[in-house]
Protein backbone atom coordinates (compact mmCIF):
# COMPACT_ATOMS: atom_id res chain seq x y z
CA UNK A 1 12.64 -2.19 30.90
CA UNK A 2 10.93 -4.03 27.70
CA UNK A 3 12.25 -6.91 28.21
CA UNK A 4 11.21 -7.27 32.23
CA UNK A 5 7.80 -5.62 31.03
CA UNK A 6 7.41 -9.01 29.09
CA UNK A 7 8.95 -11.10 31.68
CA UNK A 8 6.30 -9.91 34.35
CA UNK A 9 3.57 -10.35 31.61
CA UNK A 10 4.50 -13.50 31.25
CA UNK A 11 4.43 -14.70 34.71
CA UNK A 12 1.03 -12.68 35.22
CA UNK A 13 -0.88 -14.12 32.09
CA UNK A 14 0.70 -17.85 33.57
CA UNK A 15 -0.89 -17.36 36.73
CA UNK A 16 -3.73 -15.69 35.83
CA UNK A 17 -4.85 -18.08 33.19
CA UNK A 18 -3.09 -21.34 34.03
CA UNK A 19 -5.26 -21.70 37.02
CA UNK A 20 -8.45 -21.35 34.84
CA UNK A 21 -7.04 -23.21 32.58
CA UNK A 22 -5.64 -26.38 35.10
CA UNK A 23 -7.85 -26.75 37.24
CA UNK A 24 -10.85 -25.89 35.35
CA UNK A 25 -10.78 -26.94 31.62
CA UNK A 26 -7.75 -29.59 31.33
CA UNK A 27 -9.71 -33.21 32.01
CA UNK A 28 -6.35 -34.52 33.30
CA UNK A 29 -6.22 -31.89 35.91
CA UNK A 30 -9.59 -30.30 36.40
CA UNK A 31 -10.74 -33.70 37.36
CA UNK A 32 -8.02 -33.00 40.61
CA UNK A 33 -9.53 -29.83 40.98
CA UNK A 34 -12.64 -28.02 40.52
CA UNK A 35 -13.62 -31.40 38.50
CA UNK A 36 -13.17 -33.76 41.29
CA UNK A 37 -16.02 -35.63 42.90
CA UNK A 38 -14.63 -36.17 46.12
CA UNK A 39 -14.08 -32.08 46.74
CA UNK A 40 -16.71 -30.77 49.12
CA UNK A 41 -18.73 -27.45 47.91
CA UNK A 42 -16.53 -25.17 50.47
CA UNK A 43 -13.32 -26.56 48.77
CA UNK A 44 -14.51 -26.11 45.51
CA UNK A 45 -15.86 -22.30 46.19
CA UNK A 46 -11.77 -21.83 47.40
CA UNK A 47 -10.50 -23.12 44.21
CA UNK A 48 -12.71 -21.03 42.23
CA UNK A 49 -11.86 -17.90 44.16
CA UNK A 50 -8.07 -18.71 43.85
CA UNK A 51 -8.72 -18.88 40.46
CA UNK A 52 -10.12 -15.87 39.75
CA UNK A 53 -8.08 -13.66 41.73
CA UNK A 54 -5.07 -15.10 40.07
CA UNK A 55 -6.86 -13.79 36.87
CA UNK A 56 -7.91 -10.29 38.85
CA UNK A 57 -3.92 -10.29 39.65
CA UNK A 58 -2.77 -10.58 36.35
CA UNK A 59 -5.59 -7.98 34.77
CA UNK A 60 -4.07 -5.67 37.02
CA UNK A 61 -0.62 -6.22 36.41
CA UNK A 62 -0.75 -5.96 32.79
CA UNK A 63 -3.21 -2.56 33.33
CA UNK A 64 -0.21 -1.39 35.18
CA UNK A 65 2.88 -2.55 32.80
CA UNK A 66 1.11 -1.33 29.21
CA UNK A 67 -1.93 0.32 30.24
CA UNK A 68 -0.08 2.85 32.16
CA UNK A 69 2.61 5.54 31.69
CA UNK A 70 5.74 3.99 32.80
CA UNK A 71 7.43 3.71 35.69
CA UNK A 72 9.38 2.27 38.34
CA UNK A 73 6.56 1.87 40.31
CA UNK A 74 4.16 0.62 38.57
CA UNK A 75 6.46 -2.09 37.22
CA UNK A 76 6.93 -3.26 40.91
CA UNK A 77 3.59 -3.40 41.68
CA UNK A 78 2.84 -5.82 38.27
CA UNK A 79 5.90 -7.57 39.40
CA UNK A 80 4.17 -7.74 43.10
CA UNK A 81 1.30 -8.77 41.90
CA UNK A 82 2.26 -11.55 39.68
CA UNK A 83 4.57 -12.92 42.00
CA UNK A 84 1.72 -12.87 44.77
CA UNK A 85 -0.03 -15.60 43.18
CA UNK A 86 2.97 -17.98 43.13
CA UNK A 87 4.41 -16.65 46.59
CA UNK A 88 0.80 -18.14 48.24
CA UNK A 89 1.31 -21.26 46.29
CA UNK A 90 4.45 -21.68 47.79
CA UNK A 91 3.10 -21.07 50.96
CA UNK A 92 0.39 -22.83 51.35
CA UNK A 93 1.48 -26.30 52.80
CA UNK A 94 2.17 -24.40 56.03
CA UNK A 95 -1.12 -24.74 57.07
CA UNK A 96 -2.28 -28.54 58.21
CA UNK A 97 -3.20 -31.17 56.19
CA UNK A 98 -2.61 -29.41 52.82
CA UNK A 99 -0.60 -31.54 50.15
CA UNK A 100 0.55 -30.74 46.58
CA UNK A 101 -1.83 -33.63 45.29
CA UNK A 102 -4.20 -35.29 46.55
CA UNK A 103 -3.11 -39.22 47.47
CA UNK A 104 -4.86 -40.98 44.37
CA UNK A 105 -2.82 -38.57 41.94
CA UNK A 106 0.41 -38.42 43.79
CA UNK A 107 1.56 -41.31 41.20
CA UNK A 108 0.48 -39.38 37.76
CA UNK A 109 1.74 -35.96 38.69
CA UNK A 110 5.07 -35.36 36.81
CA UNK A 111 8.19 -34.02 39.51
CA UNK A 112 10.56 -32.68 37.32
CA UNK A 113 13.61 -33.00 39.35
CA UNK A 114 11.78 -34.63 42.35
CA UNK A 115 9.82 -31.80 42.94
CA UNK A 116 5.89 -31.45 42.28
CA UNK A 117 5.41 -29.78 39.52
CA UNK A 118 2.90 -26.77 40.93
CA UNK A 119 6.11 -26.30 43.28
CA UNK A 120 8.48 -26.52 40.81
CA UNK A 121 6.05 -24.08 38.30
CA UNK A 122 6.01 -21.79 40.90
CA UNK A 123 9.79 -21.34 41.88
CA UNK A 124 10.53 -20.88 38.11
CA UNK A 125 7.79 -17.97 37.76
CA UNK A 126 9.25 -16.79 40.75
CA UNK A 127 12.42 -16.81 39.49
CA UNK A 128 11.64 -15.04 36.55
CA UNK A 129 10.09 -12.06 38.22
CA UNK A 130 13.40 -11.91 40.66
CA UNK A 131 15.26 -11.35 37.22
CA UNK A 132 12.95 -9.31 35.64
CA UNK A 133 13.15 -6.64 38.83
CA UNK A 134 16.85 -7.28 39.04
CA UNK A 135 17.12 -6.12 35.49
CA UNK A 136 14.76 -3.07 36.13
CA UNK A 137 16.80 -1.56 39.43
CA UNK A 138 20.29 -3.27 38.64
């Protein structure tokens, strides 16, 4: 279980800071983002609450994983938890007229393998936490 303790840490501490970090303090991608002139107040209160729960998320998870006796419990709920954040992200262009990017950063955005990269961040923390649990119960 050390190892998937530490896998689930890592995908918390990602999603709990790299929001902050993103689409806050980066210029390069703050100014798409919290930073970005053309973002009405409303959208800008959103991205600051995504933000911070993805911190609040991963606060929790890694209360649960070392704060915590052990247990198989526990360790799904971090794993829950720090999946949640990239599970929404995921998600989210179900609802209308959402986009990865916004059109005037569509061209500077890397795609490794085609794919935007929040997508592509996301299925790979995702796919770590699917490991991590499979190593836990397997």
């Amino acid at each position: 279980m050390f190892i998937a303790k530490w896998m689930i840490a890592f995908v918390a501490i990602y999603g709990g800071l790299g929001g902050l970090i993103f689409d806050a303090v980066i210029p390069s991608t703050a100014c798409q983002h919290i930073r970005n002139p053309k973002w009405p107040p409303h959208a800008k209160f959103h991205n600051g609450q995504t933000m911070l729960l993805g911190f609040c998320n991963a606060a929790i998870a890694i209360a649960l994983l070392f704060a915590l006796p052990s247990s198989l419990g526990s360790f799904l709920l971090a794993a829950a938890l720090a999946e949640a954040y990239f599970l929404c992200m995921l998600m989210a262009p179900v609802f209308p007229g959402t986009a990865w990017s916004d059109p005037e950063f569509v061209a500077i955005n890397p795609k490794p393998f085609g794919i935007p990269v929040q997508k592509f961040l996301s299925l790979l923390a995702s796919a770590v936490v699917l490991i991590a649990v499979l190593i836990v119960i397997v």
